[in-house]
C-alpha atoms as a PDB file:
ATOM      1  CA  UNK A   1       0.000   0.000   0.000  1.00  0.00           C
ATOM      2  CA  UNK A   2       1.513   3.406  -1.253  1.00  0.00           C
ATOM      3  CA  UNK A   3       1.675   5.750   1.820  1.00  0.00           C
ATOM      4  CA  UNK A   4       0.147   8.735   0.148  1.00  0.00           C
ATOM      5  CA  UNK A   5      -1.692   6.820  -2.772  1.00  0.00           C
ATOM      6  CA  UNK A   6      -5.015   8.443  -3.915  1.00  0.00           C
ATOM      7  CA  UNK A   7      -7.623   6.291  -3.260  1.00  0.00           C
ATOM      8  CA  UNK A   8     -11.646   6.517  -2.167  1.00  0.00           C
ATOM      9  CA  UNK A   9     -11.497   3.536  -0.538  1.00  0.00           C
ATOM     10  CA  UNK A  10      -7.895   2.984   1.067  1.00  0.00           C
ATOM     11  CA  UNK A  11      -7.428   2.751   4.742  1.00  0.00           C
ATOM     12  CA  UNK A  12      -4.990   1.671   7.469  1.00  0.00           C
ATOM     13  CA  UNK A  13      -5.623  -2.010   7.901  1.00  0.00           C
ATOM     14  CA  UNK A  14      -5.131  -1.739  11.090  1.00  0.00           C
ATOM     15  CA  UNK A  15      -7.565   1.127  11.743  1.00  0.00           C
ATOM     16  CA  UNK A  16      -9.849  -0.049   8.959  1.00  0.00           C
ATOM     17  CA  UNK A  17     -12.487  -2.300  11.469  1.00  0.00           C
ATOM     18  CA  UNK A  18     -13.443   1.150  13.529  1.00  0.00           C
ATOM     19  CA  UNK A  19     -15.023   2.988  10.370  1.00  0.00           C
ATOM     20  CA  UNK A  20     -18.592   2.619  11.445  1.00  0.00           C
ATOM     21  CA  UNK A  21     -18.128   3.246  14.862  1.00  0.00           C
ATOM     22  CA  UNK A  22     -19.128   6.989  14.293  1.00  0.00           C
ATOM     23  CA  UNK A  23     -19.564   8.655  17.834  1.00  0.00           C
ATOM     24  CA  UNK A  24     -21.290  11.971  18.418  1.00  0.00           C
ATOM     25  CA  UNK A  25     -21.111  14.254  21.464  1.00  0.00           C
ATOM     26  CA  UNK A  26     -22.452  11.503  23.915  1.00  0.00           C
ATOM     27  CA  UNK A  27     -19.969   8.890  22.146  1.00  0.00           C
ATOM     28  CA  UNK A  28     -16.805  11.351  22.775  1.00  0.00           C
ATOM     29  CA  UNK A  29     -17.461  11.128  26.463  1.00  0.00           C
ATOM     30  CA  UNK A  30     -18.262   7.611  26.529  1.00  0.00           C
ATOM     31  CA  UNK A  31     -14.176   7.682  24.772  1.00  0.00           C
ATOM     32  CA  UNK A  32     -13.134   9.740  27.290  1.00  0.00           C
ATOM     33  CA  UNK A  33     -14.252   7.387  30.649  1.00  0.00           C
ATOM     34  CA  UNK A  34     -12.841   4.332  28.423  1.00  0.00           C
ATOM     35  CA  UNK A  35      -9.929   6.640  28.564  1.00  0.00           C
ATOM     36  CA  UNK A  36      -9.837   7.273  31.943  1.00  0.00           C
ATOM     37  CA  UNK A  37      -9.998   3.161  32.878  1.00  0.00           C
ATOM     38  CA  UNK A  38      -7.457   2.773  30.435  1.00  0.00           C
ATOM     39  CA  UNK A  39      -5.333   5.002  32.478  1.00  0.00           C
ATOM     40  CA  UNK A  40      -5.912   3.178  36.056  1.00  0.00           C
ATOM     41  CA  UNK A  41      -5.149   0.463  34.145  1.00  0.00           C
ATOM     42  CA  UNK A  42      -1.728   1.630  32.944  1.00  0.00           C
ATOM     43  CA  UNK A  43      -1.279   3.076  36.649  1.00  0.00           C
ATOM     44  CA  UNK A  44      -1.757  -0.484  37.405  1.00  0.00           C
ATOM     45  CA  UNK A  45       0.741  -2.283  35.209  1.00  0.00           C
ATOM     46  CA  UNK A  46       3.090   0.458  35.936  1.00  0.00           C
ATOM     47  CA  UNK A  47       2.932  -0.595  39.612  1.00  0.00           C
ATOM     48  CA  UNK A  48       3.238  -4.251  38.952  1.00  0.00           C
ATOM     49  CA  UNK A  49       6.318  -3.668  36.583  1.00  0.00           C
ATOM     50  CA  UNK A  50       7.923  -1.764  39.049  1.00  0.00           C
ATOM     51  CA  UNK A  51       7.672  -4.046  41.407  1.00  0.00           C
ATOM     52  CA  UNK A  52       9.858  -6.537  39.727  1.00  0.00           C
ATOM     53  CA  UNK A  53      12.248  -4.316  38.028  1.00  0.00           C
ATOM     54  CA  UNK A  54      13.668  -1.639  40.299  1.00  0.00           C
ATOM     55  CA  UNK A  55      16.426   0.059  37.983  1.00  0.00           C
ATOM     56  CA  UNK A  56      14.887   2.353  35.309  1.00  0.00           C
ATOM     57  CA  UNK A  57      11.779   0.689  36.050  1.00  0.00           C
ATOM     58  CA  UNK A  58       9.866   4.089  35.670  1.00  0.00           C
ATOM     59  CA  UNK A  59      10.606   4.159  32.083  1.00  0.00           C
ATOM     60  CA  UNK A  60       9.974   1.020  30.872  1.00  0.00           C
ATOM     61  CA  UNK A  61       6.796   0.844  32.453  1.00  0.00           C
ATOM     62  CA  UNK A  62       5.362   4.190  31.610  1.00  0.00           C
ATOM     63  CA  UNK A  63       6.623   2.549  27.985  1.00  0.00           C
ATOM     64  CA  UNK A  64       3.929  -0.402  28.512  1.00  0.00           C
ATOM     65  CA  UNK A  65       1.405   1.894  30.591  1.00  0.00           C
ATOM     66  CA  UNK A  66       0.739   3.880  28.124  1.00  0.00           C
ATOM     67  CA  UNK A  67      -0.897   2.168  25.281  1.00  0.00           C
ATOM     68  CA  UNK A  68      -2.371  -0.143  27.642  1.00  0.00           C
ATOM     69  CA  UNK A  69      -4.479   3.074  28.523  1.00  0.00           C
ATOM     70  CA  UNK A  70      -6.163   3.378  25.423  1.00  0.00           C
ATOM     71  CA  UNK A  71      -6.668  -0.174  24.679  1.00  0.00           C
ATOM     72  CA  UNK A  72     -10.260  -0.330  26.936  1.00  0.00           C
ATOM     73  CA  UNK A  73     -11.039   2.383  24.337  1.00  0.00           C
ATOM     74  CA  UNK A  74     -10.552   0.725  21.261  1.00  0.00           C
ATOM     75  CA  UNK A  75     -11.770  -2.718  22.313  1.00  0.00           C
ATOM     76  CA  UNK A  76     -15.167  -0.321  22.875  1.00  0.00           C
ATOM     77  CA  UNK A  77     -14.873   1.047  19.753  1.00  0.00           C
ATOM     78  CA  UNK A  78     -14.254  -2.036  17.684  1.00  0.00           C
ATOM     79  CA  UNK A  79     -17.128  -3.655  19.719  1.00  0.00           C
ATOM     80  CA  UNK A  80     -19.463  -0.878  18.510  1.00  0.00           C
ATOM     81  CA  UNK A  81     -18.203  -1.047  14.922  1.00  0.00           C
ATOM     82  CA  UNK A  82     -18.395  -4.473  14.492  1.00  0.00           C
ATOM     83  CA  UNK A  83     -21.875  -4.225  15.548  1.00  0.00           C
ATOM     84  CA  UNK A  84     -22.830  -1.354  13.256  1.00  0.00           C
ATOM     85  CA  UNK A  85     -21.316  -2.475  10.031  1.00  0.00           C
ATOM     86  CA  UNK A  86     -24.090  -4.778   8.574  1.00  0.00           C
ATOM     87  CA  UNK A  87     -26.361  -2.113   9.245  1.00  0.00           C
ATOM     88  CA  UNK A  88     -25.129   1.819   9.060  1.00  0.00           C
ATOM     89  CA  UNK A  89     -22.884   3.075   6.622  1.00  0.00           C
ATOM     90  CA  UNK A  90     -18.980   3.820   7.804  1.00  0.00           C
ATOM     91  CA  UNK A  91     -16.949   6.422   7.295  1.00  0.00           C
ATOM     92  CA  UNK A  92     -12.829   5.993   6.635  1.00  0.00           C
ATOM     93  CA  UNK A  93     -10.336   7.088   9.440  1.00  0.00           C
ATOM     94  CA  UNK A  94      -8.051   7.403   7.281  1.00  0.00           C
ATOM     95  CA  UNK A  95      -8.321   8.767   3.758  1.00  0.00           C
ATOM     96  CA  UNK A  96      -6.130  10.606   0.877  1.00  0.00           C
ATOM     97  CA  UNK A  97      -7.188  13.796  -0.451  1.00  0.00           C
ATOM     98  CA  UNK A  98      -4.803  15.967  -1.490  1.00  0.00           C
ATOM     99  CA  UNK A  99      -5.780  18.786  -3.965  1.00  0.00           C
ATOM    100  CA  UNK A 100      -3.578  19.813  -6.495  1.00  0.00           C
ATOM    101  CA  UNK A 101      -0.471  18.516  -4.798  1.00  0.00           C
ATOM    102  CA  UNK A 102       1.254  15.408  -4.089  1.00  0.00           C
ATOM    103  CA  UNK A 103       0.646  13.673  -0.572  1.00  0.00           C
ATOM    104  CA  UNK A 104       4.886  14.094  -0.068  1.00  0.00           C
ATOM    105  CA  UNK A 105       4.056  17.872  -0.658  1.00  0.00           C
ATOM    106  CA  UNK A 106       1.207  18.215   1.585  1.00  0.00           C
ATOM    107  CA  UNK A 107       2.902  16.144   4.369  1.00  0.00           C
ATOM    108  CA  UNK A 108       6.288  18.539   3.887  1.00  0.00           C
ATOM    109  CA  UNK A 109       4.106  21.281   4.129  1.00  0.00           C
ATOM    110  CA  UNK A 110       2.269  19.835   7.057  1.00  0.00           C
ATOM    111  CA  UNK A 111       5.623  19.246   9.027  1.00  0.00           C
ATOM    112  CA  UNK A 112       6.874  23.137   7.962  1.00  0.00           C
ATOM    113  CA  UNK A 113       3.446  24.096   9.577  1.00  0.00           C
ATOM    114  CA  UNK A 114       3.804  22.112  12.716  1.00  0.00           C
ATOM    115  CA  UNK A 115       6.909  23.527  13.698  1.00  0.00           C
ATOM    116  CA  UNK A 116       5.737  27.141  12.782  1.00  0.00           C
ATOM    117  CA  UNK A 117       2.917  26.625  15.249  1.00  0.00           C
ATOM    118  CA  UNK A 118       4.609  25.498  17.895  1.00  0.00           C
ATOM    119  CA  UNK A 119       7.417  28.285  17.315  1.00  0.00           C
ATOM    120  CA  UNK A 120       4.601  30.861  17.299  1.00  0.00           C
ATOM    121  CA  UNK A 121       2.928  29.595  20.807  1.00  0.00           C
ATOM    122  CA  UNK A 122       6.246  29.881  22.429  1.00  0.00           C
ATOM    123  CA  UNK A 123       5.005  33.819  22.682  1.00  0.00           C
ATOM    124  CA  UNK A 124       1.948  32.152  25.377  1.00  0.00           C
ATOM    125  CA  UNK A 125       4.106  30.104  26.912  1.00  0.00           C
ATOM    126  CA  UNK A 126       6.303  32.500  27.972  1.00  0.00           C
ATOM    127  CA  UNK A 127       3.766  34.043  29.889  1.00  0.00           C
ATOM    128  CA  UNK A 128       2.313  30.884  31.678  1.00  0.00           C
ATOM    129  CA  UNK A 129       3.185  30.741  35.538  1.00  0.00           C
ATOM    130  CA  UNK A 130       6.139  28.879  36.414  1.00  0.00           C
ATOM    131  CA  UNK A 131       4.959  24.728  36.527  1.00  0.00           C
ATOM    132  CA  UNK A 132       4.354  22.845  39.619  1.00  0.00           C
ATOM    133  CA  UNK A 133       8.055  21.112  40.304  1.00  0.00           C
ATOM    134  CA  UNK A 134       6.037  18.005  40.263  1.00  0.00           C
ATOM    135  CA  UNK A 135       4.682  18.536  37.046  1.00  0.00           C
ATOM    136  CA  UNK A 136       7.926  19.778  35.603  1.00  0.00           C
ATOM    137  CA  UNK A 137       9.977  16.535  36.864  1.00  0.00           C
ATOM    138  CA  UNK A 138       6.710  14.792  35.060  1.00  0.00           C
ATOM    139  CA  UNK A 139       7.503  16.172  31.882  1.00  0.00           C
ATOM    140  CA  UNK A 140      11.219  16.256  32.015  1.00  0.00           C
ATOM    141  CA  UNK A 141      11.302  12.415  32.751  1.00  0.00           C
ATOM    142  CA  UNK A 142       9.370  12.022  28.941  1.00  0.00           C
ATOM    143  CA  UNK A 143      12.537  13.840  27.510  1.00  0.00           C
ATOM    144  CA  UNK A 144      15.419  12.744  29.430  1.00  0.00           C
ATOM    145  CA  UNK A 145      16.660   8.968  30.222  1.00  0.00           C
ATOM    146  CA  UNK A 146      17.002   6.217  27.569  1.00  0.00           C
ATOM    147  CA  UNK A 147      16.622   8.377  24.652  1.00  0.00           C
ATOM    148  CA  UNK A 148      14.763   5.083  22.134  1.00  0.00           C
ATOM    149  CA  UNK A 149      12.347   4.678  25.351  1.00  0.00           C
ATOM    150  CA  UNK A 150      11.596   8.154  25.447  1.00  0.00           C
ATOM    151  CA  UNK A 151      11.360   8.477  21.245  1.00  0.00           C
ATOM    152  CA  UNK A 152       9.131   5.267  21.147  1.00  0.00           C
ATOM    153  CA  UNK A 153       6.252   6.789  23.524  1.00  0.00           C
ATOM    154  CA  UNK A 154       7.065  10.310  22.808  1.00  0.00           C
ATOM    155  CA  UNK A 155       7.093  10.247  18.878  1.00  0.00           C
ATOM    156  CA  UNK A 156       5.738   7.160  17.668  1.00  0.00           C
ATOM    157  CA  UNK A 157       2.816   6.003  20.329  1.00  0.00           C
ATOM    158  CA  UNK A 158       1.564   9.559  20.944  1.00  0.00           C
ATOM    159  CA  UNK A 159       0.692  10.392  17.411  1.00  0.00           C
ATOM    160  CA  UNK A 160      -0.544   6.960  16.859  1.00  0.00           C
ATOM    161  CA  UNK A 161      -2.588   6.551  19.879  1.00  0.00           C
ATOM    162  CA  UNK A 162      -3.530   9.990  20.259  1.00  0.00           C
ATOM    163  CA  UNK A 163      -4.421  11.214  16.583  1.00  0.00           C
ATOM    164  CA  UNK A 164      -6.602   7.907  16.425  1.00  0.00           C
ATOM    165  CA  UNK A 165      -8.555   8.617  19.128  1.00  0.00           C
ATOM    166  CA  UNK A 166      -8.704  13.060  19.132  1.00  0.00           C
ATOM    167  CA  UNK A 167      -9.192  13.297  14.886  1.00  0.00           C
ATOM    168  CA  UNK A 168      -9.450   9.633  14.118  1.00  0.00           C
ATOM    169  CA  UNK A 169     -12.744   8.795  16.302  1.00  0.00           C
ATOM    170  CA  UNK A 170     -13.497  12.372  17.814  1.00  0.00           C
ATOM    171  CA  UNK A 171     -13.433  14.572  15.072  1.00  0.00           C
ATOM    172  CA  UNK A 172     -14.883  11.961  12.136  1.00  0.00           C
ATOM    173  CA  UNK A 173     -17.420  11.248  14.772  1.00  0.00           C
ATOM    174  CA  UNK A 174     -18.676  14.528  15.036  1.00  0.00           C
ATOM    175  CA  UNK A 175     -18.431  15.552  11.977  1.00  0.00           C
ATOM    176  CA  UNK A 176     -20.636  12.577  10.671  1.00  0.00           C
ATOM    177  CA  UNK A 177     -22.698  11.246  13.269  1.00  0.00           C
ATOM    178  CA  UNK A 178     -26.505  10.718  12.603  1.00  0.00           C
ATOM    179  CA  UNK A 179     -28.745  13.142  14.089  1.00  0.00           C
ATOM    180  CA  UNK A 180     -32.778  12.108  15.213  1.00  0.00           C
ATOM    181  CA  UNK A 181     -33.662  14.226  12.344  1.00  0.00           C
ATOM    182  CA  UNK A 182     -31.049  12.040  10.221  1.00  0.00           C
ATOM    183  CA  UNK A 183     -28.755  14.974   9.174  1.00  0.00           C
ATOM    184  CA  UNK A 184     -25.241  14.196   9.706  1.00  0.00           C
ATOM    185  CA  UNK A 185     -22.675  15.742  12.109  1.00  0.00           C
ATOM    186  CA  UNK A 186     -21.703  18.793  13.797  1.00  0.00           C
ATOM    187  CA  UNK A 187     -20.833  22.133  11.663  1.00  0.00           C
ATOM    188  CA  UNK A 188     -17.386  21.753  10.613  1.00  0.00           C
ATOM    189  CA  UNK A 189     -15.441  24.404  12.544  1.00  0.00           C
ATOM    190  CA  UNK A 190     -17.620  23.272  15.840  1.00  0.00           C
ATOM    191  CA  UNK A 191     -16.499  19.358  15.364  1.00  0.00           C
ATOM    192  CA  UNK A 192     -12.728  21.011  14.823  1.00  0.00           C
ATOM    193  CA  UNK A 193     -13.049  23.481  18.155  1.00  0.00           C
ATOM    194  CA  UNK A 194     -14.329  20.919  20.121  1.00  0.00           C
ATOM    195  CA  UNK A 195     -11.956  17.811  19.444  1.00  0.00           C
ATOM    196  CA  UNK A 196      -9.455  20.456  19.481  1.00  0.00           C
ATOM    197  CA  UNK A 197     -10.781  20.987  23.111  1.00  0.00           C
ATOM    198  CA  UNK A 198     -11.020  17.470  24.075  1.00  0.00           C
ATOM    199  CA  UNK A 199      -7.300  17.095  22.600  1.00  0.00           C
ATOM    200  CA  UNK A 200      -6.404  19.760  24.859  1.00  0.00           C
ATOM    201  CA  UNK A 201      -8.050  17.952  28.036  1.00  0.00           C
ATOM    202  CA  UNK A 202      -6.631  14.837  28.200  1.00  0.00           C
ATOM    203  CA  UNK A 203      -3.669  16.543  28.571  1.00  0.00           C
ATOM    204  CA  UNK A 204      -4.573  17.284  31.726  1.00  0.00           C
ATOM    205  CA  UNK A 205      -2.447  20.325  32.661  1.00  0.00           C
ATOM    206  CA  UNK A 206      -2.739  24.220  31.055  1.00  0.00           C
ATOM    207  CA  UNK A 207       0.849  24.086  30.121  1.00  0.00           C
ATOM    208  CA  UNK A 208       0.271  21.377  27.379  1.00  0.00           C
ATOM    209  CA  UNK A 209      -3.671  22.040  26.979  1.00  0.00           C
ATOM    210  CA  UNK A 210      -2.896  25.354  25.667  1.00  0.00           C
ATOM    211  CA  UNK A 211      -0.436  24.737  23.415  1.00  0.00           C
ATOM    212  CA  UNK A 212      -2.339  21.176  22.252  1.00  0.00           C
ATOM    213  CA  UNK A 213      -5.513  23.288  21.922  1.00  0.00           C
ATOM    214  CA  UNK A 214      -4.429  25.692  19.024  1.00  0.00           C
ATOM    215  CA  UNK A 215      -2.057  22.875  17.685  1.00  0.00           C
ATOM    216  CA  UNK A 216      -5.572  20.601  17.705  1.00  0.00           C
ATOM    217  CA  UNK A 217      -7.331  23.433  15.613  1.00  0.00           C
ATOM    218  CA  UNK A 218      -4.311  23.168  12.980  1.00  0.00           C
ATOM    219  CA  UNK A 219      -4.607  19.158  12.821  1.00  0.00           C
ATOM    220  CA  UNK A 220      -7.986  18.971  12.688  1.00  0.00           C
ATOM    221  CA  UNK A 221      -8.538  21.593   9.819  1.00  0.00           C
ATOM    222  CA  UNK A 222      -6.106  19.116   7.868  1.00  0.00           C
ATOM    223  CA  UNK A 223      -8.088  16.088   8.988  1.00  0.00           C
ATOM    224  CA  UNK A 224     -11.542  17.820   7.911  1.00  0.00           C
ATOM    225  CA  UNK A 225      -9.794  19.192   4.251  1.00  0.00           C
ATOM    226  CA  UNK A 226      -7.361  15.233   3.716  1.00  0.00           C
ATOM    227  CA  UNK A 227      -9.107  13.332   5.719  1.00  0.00           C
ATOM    228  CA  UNK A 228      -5.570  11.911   6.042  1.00  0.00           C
ATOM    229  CA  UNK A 229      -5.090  10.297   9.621  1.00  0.00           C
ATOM    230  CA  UNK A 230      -1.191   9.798   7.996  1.00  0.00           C
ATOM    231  CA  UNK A 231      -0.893  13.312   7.792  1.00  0.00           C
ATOM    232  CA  UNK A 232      -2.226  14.046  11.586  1.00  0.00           C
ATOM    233  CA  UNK A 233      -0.393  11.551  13.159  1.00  0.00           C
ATOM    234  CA  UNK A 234       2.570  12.874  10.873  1.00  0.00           C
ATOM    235  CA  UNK A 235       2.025  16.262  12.241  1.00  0.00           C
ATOM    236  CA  UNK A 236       2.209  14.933  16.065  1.00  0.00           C
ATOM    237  CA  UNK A 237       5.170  13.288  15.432  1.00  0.00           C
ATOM    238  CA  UNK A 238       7.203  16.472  14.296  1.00  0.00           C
ATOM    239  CA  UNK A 239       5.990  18.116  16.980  1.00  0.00           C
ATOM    240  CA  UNK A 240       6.935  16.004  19.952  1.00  0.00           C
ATOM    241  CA  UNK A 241       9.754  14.696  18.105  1.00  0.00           C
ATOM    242  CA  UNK A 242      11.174  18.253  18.102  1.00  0.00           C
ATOM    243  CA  UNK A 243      10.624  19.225  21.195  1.00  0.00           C
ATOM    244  CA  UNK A 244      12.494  15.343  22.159  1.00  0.00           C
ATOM    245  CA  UNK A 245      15.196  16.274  19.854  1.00  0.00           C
ATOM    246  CA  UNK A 246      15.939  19.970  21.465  1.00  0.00           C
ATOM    247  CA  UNK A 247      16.315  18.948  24.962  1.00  0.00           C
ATOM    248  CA  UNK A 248      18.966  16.403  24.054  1.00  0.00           C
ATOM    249  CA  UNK A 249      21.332  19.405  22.729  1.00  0.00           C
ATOM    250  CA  UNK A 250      23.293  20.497  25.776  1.00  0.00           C
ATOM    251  CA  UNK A 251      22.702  23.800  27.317  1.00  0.00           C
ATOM    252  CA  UNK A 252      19.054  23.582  26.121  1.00  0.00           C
ATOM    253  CA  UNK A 253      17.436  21.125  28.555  1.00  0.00           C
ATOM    254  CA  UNK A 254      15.850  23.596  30.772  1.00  0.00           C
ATOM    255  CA  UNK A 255      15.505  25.923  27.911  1.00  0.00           C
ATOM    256  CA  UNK A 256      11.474  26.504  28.120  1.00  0.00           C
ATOM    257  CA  UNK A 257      10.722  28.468  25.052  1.00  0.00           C
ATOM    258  CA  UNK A 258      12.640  30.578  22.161  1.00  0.00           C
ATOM    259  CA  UNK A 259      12.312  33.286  23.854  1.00  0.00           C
ATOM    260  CA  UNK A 260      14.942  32.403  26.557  1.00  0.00           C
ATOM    261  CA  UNK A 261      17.378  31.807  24.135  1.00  0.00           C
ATOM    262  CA  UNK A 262      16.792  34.172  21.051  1.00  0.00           C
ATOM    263  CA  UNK A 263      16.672  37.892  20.779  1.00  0.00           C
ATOM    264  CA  UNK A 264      12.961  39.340  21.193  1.00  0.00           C
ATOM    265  CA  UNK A 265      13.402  41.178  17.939  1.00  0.00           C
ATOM    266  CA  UNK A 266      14.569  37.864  15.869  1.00  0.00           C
ATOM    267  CA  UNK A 267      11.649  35.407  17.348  1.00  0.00           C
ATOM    268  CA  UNK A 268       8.804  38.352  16.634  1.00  0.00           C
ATOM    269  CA  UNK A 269       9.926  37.988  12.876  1.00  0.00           C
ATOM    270  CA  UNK A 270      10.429  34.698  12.408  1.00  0.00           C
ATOM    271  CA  UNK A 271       6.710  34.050  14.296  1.00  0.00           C
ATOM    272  CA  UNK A 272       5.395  36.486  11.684  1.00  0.00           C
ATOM    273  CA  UNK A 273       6.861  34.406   8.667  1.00  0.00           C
ATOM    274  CA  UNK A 274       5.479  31.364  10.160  1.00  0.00           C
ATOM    275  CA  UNK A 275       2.205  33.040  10.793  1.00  0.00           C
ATOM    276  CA  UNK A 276       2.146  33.773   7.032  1.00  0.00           C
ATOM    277  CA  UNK A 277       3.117  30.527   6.235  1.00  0.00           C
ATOM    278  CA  UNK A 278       0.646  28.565   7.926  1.00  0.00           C
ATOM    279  CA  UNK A 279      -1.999  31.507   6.594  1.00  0.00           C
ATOM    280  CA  UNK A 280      -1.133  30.367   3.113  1.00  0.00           C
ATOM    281  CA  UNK A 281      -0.835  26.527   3.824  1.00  0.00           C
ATOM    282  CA  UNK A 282      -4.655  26.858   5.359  1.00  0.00           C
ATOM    283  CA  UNK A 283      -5.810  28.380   2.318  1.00  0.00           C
ATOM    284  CA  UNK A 284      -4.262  26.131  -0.041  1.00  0.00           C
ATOM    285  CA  UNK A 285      -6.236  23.623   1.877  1.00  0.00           C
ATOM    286  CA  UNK A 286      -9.455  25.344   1.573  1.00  0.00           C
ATOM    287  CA  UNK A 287      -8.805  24.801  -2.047  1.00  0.00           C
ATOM    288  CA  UNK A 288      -9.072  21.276  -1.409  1.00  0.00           C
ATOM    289  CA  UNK A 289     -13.005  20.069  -2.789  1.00  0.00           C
ATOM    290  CA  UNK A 290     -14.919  18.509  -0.813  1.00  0.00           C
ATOM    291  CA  UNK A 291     -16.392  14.897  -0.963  1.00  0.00           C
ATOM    292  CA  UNK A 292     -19.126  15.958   1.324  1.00  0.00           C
ATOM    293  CA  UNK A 293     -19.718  19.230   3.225  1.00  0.00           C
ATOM    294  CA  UNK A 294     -18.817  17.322   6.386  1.00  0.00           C
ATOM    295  CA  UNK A 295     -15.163  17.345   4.978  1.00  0.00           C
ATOM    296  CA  UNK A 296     -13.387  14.416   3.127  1.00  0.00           C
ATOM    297  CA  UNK A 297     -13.608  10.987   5.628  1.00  0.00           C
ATOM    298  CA  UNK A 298     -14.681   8.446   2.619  1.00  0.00           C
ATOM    299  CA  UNK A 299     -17.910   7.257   2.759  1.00  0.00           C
ATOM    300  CA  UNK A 300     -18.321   3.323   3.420  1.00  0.00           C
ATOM    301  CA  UNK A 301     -21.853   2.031   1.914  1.00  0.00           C
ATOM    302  CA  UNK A 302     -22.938  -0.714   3.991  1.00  0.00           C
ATOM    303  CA  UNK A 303     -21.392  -3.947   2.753  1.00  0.00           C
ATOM    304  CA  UNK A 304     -18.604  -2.122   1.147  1.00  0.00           C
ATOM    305  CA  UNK A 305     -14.976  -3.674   1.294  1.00  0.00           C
ATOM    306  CA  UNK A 306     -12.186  -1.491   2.164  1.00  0.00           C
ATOM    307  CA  UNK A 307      -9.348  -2.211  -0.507  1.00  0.00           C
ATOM    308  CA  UNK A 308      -6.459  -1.046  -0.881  1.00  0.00           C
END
């Protein structure tokens, strides 16, 4: 299967059996307390692992705790799919519309616009109160240590896990669930605000909600346009994977934002070319036509194969 092939039908196998499980704004929460089980799960196994391996035993078993919490989630999910496929019509998690460029081009672009974002929101950071030490030694243990642990969970299972879950079920949900009147969905930009806002809040802290929040607004406006799960997921991935990659330079690890290490003058005009750059990548998107005015997940018709 070509990674960016063009195709009405194509999905990730492995992602494929969840395409009718299409939850609305009752479904998201029902996500969220899977979620939340998932996560005294994980706090369980952690515990357990810890108990048998006491050096770097933290590591390894937030390594295993973490996709163990969203597997209650997508057991739930597949359950409900499974159950609606003979009978509703799906809708593809993952999808490949790309306008008048290539998928390379749109996920270059994509990355570019990533790490303009996140350079940009370095100006709100900056004026966030100083973290709880707890919190801080919280985050700085996902960045420091054994640096494969740390890029497995930080840049491969986040965006997977994460982007399946926040544009994957969340968004596609909400932008296509079945109404008692049988419309379909949410209005676009209210299905982007709010999984943007329920990406934000299983973050679970204002120093990464806020930043996750406008960064959730930029992925989901490419998920709504694509439809592309690849690209999201791609997206996350540059994100975290920067902010791994930074903290392993020396004299940077307790660098918090640009601003502590740049000029004032010189990060107000990059942030300005990167705010015009993401300006122009978001309109090249709107250029993108849609499918269906509740953006560009395919359409399944019941009894439909997914090929690739």
């Amino acid at each position: 299967m070509s990674f960016f092939k063009k195709s009405k039908s194509q999905n990730f196998d492995v992602f494929s059996g969840y395409a009718w499980h299409v939850p609305g704004v009752g479904g998201m929460f029902s996500l969220l307390g899977w979620l939340l089980l998932g996560a005294l799960l994980g706090n369980i196994v952690s515990a357990v692992f810890m108990l048998f391996m006491k050096d770097g035993g933290m590591e390894y078993a937030e390594m295993i705790a973490y996709p163990v919490m969203f597997i209650p989630a997508m057991i739930a999910s597949k359950h409900i799919s499974q159950r609606n496929m003979m009978f509703d019509n799906g809708y593809a998690i993952d999808s490949s519309h790309f306008g008048r460029f290539s998928g390379w081009i749109v996920a270059l672009l994509c990355m570019v616009a990533t790490i303009g974002a996140g350079f940009c929101m370095d100006a709100v950071n900056a004026q966030m109160p100083d973290m709880p030490e707890w919190l801080e030694e919280a985050l700085n243990s996902m960045t420091q240590g054994t640096f494969w642990v740390n890029l497995l969970c930080v840049s491969i299972f986040a965006p997977i896990f994460e982007e399946w879950l926040c544009r994957g079920m969340v968004l596609r949900g909400l932008l296509n669930f079945q109404k008692p009147d049988g419309t379909r969905g949410l209005k676009p930009v209210w299905a982007i605000v709010i999984s943007a806002a329920f990406f934000a809040v299983i973050h679970l802290n204002p120093w990464q909600a806020i930043p996750a929040f406008v960064l959730g607004l930029l992925f989901g406006y490419v998920y709504y346009k694509t439809g592309s799960l690849k690209l999201t997921m791609l997206m996350h991935c540059t994100n975290n994977t920067c902010a791994l990659l930074l903290s392993q330079f020396s004299g940077l690890e307790d660098v918090e934002n640009w601003l502590d290490i740049m000029p004032t003058g010189a990060y107000v005009a990059l942030s300005v070319l990167f705010a015009l750059f993401i300006v122009w990548f978001c309109l090249e998107l709107k250029k993108i036509s849609l499918e269906r005015p509740q953006g560009n997940c395919d359409e399944i018709q019941v009894g439909e194969e997914i090929t690739d």
